[in-house]
C-alpha atoms as a PDB file:
ATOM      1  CA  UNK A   1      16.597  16.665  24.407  1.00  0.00           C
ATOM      2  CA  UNK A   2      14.479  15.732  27.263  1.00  0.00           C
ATOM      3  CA  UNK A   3      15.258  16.145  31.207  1.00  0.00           C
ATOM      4  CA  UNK A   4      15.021  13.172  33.233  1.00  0.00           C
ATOM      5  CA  UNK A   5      14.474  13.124  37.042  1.00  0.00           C
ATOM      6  CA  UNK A   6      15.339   9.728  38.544  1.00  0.00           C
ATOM      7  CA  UNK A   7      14.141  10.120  42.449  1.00  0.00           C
ATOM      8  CA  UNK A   8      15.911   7.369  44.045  1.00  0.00           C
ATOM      9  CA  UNK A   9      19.455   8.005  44.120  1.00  0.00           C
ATOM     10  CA  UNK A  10      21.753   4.325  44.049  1.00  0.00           C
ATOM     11  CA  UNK A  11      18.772   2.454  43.120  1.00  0.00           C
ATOM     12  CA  UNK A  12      19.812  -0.430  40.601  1.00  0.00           C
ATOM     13  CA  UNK A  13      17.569   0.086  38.061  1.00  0.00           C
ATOM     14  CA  UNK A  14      17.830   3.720  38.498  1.00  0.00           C
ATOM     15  CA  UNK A  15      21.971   3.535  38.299  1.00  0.00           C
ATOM     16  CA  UNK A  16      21.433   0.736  35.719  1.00  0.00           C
ATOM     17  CA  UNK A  17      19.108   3.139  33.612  1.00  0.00           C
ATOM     18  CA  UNK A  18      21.364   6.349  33.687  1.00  0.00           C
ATOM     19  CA  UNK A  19      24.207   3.890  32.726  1.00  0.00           C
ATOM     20  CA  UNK A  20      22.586   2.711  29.451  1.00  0.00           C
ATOM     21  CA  UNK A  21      20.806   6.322  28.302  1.00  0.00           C
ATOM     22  CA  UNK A  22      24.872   7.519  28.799  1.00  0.00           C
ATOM     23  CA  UNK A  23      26.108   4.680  26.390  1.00  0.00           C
ATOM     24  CA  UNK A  24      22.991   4.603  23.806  1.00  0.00           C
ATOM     25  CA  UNK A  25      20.889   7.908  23.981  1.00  0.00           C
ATOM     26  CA  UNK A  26      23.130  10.569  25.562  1.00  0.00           C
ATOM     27  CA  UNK A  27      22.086  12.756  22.943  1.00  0.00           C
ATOM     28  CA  UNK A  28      17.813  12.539  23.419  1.00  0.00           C
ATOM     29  CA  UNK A  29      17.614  12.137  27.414  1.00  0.00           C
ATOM     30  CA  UNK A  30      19.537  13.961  29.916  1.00  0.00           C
ATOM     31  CA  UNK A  31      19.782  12.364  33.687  1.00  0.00           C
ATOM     32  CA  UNK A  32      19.253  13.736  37.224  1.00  0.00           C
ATOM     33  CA  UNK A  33      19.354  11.807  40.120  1.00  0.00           C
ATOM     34  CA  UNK A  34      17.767  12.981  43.257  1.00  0.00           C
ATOM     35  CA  UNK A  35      18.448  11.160  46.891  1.00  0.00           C
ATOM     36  CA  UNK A  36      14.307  10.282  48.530  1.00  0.00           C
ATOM     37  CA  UNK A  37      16.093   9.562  51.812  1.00  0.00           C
ATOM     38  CA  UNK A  38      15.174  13.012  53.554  1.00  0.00           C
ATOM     39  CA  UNK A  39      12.927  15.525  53.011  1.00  0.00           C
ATOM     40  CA  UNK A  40      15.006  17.327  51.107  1.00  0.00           C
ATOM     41  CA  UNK A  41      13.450  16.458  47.751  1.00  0.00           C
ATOM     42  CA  UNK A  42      10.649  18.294  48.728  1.00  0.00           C
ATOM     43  CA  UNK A  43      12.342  21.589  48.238  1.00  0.00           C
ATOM     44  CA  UNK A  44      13.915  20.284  44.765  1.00  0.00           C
ATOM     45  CA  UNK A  45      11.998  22.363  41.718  1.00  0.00           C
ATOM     46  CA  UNK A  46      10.482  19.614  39.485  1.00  0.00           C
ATOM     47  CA  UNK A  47       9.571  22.568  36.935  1.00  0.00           C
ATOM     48  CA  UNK A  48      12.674  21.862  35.216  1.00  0.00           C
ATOM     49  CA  UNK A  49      12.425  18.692  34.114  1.00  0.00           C
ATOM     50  CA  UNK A  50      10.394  16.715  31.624  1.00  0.00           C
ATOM     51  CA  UNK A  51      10.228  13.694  32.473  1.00  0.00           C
ATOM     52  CA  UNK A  52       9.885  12.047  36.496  1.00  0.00           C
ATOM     53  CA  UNK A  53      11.010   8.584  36.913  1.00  0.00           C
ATOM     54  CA  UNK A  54       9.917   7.019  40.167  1.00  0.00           C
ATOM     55  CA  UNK A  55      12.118   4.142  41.150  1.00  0.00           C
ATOM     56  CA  UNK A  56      12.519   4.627  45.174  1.00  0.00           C
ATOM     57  CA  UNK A  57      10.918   2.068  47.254  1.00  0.00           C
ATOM     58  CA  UNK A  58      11.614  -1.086  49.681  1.00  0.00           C
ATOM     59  CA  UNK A  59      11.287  -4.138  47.631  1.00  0.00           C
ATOM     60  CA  UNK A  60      12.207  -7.997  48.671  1.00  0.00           C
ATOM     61  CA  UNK A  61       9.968  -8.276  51.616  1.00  0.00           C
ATOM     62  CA  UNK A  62      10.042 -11.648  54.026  1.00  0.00           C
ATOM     63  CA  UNK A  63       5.808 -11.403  54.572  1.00  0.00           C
ATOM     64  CA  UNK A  64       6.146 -14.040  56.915  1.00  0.00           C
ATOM     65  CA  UNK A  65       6.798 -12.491  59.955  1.00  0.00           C
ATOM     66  CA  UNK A  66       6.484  -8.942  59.767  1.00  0.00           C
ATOM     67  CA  UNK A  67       5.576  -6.031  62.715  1.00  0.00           C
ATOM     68  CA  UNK A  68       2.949  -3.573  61.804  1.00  0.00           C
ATOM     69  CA  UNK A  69       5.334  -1.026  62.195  1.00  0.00           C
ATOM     70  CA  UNK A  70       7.549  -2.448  59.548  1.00  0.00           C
ATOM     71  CA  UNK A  71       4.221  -3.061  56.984  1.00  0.00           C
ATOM     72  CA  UNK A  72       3.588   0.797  57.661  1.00  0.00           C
ATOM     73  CA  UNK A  73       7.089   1.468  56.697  1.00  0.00           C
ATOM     74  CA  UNK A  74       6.487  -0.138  53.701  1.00  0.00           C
ATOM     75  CA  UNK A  75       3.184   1.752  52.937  1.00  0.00           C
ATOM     76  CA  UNK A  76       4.676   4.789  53.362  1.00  0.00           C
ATOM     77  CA  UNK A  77       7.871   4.693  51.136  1.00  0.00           C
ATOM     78  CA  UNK A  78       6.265   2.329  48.185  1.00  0.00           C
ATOM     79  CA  UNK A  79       2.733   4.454  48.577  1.00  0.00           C
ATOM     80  CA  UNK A  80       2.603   7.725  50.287  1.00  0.00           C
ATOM     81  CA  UNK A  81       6.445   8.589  48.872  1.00  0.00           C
ATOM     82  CA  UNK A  82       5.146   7.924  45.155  1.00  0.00           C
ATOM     83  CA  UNK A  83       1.867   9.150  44.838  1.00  0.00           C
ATOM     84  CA  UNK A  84       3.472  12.298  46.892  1.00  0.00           C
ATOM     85  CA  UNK A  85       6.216  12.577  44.160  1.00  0.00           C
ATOM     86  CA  UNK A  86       3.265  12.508  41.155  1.00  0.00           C
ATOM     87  CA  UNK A  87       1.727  15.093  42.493  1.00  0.00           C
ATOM     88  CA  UNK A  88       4.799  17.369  43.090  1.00  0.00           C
ATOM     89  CA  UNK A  89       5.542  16.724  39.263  1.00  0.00           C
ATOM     90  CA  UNK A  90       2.585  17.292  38.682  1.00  0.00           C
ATOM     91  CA  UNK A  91       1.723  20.360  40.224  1.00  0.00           C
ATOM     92  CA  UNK A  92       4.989  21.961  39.260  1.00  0.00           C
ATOM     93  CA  UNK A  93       4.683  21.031  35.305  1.00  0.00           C
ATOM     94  CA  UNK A  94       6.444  17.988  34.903  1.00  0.00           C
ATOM     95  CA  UNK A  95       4.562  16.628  31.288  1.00  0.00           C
ATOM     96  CA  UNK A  96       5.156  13.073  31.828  1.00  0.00           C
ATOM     97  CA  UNK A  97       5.559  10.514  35.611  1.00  0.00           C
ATOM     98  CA  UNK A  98       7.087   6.820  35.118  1.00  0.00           C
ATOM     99  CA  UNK A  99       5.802   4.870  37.805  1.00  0.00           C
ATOM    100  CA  UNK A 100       7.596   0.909  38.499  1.00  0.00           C
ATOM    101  CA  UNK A 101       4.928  -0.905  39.576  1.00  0.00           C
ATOM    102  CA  UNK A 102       5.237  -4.947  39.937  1.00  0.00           C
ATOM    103  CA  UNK A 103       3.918  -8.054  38.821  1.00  0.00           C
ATOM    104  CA  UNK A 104       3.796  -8.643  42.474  1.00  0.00           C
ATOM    105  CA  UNK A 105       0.105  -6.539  42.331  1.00  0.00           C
ATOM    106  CA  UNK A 106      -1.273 -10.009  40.632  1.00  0.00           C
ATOM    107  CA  UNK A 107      -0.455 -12.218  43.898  1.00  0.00           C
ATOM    108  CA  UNK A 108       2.381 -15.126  44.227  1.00  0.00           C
ATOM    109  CA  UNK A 109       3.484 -17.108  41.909  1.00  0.00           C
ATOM    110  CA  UNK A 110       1.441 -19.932  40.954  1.00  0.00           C
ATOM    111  CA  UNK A 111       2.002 -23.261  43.340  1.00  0.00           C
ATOM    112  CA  UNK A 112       4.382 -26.158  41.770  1.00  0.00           C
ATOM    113  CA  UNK A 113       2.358 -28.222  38.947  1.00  0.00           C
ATOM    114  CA  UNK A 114      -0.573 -25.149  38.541  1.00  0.00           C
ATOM    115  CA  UNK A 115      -0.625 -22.956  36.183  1.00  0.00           C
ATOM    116  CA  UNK A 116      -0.900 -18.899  36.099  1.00  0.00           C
ATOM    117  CA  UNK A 117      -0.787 -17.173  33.150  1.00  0.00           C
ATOM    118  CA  UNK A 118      -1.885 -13.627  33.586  1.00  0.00           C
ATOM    119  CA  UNK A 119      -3.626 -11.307  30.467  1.00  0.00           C
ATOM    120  CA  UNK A 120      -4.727  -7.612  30.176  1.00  0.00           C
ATOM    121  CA  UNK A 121      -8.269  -9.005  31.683  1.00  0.00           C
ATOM    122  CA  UNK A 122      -6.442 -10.393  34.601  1.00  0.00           C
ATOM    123  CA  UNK A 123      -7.657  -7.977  38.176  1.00  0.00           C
ATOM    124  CA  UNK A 124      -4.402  -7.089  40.411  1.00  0.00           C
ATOM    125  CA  UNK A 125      -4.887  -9.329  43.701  1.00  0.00           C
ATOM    126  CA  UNK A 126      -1.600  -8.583  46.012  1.00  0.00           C
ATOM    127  CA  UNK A 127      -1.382 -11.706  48.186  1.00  0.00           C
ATOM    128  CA  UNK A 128       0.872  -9.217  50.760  1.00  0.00           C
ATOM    129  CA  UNK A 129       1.304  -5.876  52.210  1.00  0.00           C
ATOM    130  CA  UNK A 130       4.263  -5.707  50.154  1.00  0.00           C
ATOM    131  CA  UNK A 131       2.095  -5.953  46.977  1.00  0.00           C
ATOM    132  CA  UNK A 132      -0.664  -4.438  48.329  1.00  0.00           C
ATOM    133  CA  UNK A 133       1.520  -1.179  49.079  1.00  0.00           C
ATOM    134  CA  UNK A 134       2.310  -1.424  45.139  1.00  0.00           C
ATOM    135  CA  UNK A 135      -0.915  -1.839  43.933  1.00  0.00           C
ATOM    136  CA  UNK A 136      -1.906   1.272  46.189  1.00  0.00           C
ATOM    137  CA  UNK A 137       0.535   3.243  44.496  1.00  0.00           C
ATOM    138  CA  UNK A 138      -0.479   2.312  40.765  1.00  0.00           C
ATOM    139  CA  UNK A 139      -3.708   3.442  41.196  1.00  0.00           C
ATOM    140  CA  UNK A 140      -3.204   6.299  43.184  1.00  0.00           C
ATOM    141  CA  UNK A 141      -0.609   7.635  40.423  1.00  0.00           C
ATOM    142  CA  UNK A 142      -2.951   6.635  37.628  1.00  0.00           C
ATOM    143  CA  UNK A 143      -5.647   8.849  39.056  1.00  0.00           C
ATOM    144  CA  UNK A 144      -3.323  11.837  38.584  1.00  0.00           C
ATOM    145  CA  UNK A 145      -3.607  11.442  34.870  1.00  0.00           C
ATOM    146  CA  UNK A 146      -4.732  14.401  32.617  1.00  0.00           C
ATOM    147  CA  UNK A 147      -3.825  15.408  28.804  1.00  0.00           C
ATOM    148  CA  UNK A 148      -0.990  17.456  30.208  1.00  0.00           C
ATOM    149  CA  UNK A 149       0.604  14.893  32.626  1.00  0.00           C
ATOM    150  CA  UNK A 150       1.187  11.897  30.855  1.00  0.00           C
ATOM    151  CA  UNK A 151       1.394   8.731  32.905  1.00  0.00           C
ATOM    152  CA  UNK A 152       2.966   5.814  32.194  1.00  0.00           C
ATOM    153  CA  UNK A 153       2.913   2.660  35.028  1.00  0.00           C
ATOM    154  CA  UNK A 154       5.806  -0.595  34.126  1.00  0.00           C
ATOM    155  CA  UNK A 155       4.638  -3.867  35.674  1.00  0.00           C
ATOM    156  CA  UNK A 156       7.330  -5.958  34.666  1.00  0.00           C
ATOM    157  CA  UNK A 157       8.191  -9.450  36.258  1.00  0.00           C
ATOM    158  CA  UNK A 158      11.644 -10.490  37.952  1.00  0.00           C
ATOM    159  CA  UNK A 159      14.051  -8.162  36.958  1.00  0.00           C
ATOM    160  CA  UNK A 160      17.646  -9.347  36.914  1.00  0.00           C
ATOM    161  CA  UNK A 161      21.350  -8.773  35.400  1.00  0.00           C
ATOM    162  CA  UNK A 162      24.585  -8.190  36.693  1.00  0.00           C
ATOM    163  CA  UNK A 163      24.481  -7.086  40.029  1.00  0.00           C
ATOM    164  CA  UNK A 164      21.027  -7.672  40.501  1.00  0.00           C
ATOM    165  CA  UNK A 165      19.344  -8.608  43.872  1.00  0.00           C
ATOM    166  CA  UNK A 166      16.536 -11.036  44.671  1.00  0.00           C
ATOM    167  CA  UNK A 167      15.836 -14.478  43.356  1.00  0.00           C
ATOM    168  CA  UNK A 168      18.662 -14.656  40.711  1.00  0.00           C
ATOM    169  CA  UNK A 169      21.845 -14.347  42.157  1.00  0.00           C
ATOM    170  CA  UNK A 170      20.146 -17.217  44.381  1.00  0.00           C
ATOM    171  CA  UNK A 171      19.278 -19.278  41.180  1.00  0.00           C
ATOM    172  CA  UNK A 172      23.381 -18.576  40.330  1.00  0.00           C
ATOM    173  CA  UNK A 173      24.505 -19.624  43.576  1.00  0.00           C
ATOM    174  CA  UNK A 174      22.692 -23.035  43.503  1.00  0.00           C
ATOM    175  CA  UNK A 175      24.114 -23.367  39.483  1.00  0.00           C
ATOM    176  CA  UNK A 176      27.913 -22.827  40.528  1.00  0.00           C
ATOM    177  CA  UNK A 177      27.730 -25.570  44.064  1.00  0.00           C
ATOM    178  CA  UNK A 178      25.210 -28.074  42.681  1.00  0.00           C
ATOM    179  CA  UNK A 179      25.920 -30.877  41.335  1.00  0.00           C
ATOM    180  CA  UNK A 180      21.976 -31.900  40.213  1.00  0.00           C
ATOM    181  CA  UNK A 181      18.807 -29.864  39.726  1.00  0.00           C
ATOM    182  CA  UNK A 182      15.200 -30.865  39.369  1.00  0.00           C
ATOM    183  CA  UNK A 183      14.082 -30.561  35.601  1.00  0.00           C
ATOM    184  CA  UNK A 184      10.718 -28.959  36.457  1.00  0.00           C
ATOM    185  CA  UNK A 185       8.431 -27.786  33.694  1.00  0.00           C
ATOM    186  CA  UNK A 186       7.963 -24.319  35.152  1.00  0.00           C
ATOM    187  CA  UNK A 187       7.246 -21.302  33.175  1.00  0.00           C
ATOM    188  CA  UNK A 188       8.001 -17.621  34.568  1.00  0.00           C
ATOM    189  CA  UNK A 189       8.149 -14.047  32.426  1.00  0.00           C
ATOM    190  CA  UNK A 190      11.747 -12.495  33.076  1.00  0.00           C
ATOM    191  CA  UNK A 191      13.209  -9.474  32.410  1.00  0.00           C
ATOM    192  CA  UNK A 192      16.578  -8.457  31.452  1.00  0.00           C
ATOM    193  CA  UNK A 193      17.679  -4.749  33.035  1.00  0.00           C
ATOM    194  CA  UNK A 194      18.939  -4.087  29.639  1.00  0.00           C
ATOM    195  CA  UNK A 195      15.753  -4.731  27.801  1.00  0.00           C
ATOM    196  CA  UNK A 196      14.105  -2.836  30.485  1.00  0.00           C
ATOM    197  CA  UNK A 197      16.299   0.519  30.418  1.00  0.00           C
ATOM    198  CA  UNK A 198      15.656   0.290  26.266  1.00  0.00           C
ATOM    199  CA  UNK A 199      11.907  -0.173  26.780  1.00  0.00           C
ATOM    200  CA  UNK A 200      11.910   2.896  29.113  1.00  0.00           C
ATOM    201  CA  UNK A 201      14.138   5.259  26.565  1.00  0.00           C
ATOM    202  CA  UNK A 202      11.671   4.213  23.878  1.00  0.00           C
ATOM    203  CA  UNK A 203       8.471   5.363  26.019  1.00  0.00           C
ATOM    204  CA  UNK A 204      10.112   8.773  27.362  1.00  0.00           C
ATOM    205  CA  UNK A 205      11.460   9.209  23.740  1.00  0.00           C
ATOM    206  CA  UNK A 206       7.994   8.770  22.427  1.00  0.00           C
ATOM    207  CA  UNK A 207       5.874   9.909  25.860  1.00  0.00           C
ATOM    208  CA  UNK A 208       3.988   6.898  26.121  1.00  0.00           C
ATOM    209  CA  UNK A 209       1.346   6.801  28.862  1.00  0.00           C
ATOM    210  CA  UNK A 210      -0.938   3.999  29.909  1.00  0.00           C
ATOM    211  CA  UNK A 211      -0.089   0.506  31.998  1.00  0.00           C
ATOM    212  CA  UNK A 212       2.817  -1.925  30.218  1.00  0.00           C
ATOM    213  CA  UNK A 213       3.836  -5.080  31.004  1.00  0.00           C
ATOM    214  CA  UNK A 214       7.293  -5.210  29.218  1.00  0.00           C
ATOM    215  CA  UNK A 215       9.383  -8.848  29.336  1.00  0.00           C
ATOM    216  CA  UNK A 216      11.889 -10.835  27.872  1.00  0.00           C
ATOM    217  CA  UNK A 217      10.882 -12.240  24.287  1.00  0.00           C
ATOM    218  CA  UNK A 218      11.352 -15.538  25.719  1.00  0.00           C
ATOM    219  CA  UNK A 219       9.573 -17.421  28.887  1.00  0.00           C
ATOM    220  CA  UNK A 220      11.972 -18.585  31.401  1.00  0.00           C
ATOM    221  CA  UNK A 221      12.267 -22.283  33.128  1.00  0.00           C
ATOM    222  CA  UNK A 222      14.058 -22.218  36.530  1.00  0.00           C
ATOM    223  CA  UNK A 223      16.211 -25.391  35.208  1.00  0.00           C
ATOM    224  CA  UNK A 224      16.825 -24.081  31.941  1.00  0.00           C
ATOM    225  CA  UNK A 225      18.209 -20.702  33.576  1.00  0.00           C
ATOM    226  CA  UNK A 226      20.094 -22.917  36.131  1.00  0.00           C
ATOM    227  CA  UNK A 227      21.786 -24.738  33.327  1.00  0.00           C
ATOM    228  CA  UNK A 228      22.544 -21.708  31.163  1.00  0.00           C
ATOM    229  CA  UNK A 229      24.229 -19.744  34.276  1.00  0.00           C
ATOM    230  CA  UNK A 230      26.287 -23.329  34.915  1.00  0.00           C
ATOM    231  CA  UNK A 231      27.317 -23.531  31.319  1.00  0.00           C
ATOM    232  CA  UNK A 232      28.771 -19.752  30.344  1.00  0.00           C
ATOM    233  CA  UNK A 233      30.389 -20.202  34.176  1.00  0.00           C
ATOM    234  CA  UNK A 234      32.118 -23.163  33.095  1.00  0.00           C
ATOM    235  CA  UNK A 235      30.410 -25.314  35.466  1.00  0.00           C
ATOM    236  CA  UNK A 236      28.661 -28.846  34.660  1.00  0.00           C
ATOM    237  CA  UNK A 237      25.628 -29.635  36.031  1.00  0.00           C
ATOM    238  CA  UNK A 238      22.952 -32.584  35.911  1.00  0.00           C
ATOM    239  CA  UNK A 239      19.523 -31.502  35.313  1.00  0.00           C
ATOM    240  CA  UNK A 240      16.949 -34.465  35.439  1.00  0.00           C
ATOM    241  CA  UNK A 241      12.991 -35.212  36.158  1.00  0.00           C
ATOM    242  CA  UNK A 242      14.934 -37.890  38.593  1.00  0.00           C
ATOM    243  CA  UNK A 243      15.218 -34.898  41.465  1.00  0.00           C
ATOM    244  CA  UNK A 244      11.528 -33.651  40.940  1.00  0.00           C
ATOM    245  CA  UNK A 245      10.027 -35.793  43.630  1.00  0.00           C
ATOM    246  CA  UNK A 246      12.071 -33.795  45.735  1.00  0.00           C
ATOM    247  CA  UNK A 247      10.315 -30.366  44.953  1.00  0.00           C
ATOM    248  CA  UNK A 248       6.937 -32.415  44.629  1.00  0.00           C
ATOM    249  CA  UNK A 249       7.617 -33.321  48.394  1.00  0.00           C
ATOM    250  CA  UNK A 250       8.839 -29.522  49.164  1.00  0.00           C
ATOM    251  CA  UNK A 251       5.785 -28.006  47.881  1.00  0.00           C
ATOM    252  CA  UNK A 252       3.703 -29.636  49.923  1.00  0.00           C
ATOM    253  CA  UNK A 253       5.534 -29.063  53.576  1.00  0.00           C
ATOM    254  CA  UNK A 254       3.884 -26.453  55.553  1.00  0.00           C
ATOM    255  CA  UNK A 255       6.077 -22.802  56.679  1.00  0.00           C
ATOM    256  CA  UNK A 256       8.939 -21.381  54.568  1.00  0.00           C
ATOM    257  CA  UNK A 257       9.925 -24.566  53.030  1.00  0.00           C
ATOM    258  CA  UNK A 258       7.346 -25.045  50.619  1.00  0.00           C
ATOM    259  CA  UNK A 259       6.923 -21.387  49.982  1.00  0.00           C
ATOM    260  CA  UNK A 260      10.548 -21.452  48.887  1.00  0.00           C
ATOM    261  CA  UNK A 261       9.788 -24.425  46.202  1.00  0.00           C
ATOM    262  CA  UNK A 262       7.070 -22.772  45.119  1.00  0.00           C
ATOM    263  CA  UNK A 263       8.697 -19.828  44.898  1.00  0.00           C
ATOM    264  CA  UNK A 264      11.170 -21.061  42.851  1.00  0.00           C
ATOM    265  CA  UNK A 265       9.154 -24.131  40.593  1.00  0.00           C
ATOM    266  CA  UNK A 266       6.033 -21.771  40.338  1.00  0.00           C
ATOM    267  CA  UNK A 267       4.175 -20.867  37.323  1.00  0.00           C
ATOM    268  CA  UNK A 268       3.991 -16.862  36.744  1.00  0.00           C
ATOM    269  CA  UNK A 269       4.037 -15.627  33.071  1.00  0.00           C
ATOM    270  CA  UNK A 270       2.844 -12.771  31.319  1.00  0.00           C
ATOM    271  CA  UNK A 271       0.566 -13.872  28.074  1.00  0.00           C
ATOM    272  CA  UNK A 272       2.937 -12.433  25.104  1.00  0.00           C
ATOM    273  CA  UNK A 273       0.807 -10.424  23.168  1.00  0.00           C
ATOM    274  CA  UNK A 274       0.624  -7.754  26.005  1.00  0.00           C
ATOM    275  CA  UNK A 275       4.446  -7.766  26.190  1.00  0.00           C
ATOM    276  CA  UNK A 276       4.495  -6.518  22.127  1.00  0.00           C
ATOM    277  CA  UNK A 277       4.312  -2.630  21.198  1.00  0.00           C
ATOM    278  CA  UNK A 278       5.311  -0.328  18.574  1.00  0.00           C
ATOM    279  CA  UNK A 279       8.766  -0.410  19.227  1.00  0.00           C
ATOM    280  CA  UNK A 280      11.369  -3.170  19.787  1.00  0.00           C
ATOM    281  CA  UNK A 281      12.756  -3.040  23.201  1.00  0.00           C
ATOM    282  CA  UNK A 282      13.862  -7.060  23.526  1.00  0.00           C
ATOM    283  CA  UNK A 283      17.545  -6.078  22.243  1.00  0.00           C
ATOM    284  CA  UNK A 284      19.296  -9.382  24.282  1.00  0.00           C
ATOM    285  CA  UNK A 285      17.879 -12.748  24.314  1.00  0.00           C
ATOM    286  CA  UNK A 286      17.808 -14.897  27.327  1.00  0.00           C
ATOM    287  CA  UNK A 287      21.396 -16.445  26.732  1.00  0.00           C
ATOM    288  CA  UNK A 288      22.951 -13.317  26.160  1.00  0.00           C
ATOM    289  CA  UNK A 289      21.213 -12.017  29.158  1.00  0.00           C
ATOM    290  CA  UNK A 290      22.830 -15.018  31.334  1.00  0.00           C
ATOM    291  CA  UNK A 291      26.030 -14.525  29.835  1.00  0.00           C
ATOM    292  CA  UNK A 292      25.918 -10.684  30.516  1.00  0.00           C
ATOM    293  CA  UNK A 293      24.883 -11.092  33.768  1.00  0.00           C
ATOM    294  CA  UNK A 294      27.568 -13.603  34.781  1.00  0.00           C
ATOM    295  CA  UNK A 295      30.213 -11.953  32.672  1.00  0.00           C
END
């Protein structure tokens, strides 16, 4: 059995994670939780444990308006805090350090009617301090690297389920109040927390290291997603090509407003291929997922 140190305490993908390994590998990975809120940590012996998985951080950032002191914040807990924690594992014998980076390293989504599809060849450009103070962090970590400390850095898109934060639970509002949606042909790489937490058991089970890019088998369309969160909620809901003018117009008004439709109508996708490994992680399928995550 291997010892796994989630630093991050009441994180959800760190709760989210140490729920799953308790119903599906409670007998190959044992969890610890450690709170990164005071310095406390720093006194915690890593020597202990396996396995490090890194999920503190401040995610969700409005970039529109922000104080330096607040972008420094952010540089210092989504930075400084990880690369600090590698090397404590590190230095104390830790064998192997799972790092969450984001897809938000490879800039914003792609404006409404362009396309962005990014590959393995594709060069991290953060568009923000937010996913600057990622990128920082993934190579930082990566540097740390030898045969003896294995590391292994997630990029994954959106990551939603039940209970999740961000952009979804705003994609599930608009599907239980609206009457119409635009019928956009967007395309966006999703993940699904439980595909995630089975795509991390499989690479501390097997002490993967390297980058990853894990997602959902299937590409998500912000209508199609809509629609599916309307349906299993027993909702009914017009989707049509009638409303796109309407994001059309949107996308092209200056501040927030178009940064919101593009936002949501963009184009960000991973290419497949560098989603497939030698294991099967993908264990729910985009309906399921919506139905799970509404249930």
């Amino acid at each position: 059995m291997k010892k796994v140190l989630i630093t991050g305490a009441n994180s959800y993908i760190g709760m989210s994670f140490e729920k799953y390994v308790a119903k599906y590998y409670a007998d190959q990975l044992l969890i610890t939780t450690i709170d990164m809120v005071d310095g406390s940590w720093r006194e915690k012996d890593f020597s202990s444990f396996d396995i490090v998985y890194h999920v503190a951080g401040i995610a969700h950032a409005d970039v529109g308006n922000v104080s330096d002191d607040i972008k420094a914040k952010y540089y210092a807990i989504n930075t400084d805090l990880a690369i600090e924690s590698a090397r404590k594992a590190k230095a104390e014998g830790v064998k192997q350090f799972v790092f969450m980076s984001s897809a938000i390293i490879y800039g914003d989504s792609a404006p409404y009617g362009k396309i962005k599809r990014i590959t393995k060849d594709t060069e991290p450009s953060p568009a923000n301090f937010y996913g600057d103070s990622k990128w920082q962090a993934d190579k930082g970590i990566r540097e740390l690297a030898t045969n003896f400390f294995i590391v292994t850095v997630l990029r994954p898109p959106m990551i939603y389920g039940k209970g999740s934060k961000g952009n979804y639970p705003t994609l599930a509002q608009m599907a239980r109040k609206l009457p119409v949606f635009p019928d956009v042909q967007n395309e966006r790489s999703m993940l699904y927390i439980e595909n995630l937490c089975e795509f991390l058991c499989q690479v501390m089970i097997r002490g993967e290291s390297g980058i990853f890019w894990p997602q959902n088998a299937e590409y998500s369309k912000t209508s199609e997603i809509v629609k599916m969160i309307a349906e299993v909620s027993q909702r009914k809901i017009h989707v049509s090509r009638v409303w796109n003018w309407v994001v059309g117009l949107a996308s092209k008004m200056p501040g927030k407003i178009s940064s919101l439709a593009n936002k949501a109508f963009g184009n960000l996708s991973y290419d497949q291929s560098m989603s497939k490994y030698d294991f099967d992680y993908q264990v729910v399928d985009l309906y399921r997922s919506i139905e799970r995550s509404e249930g």
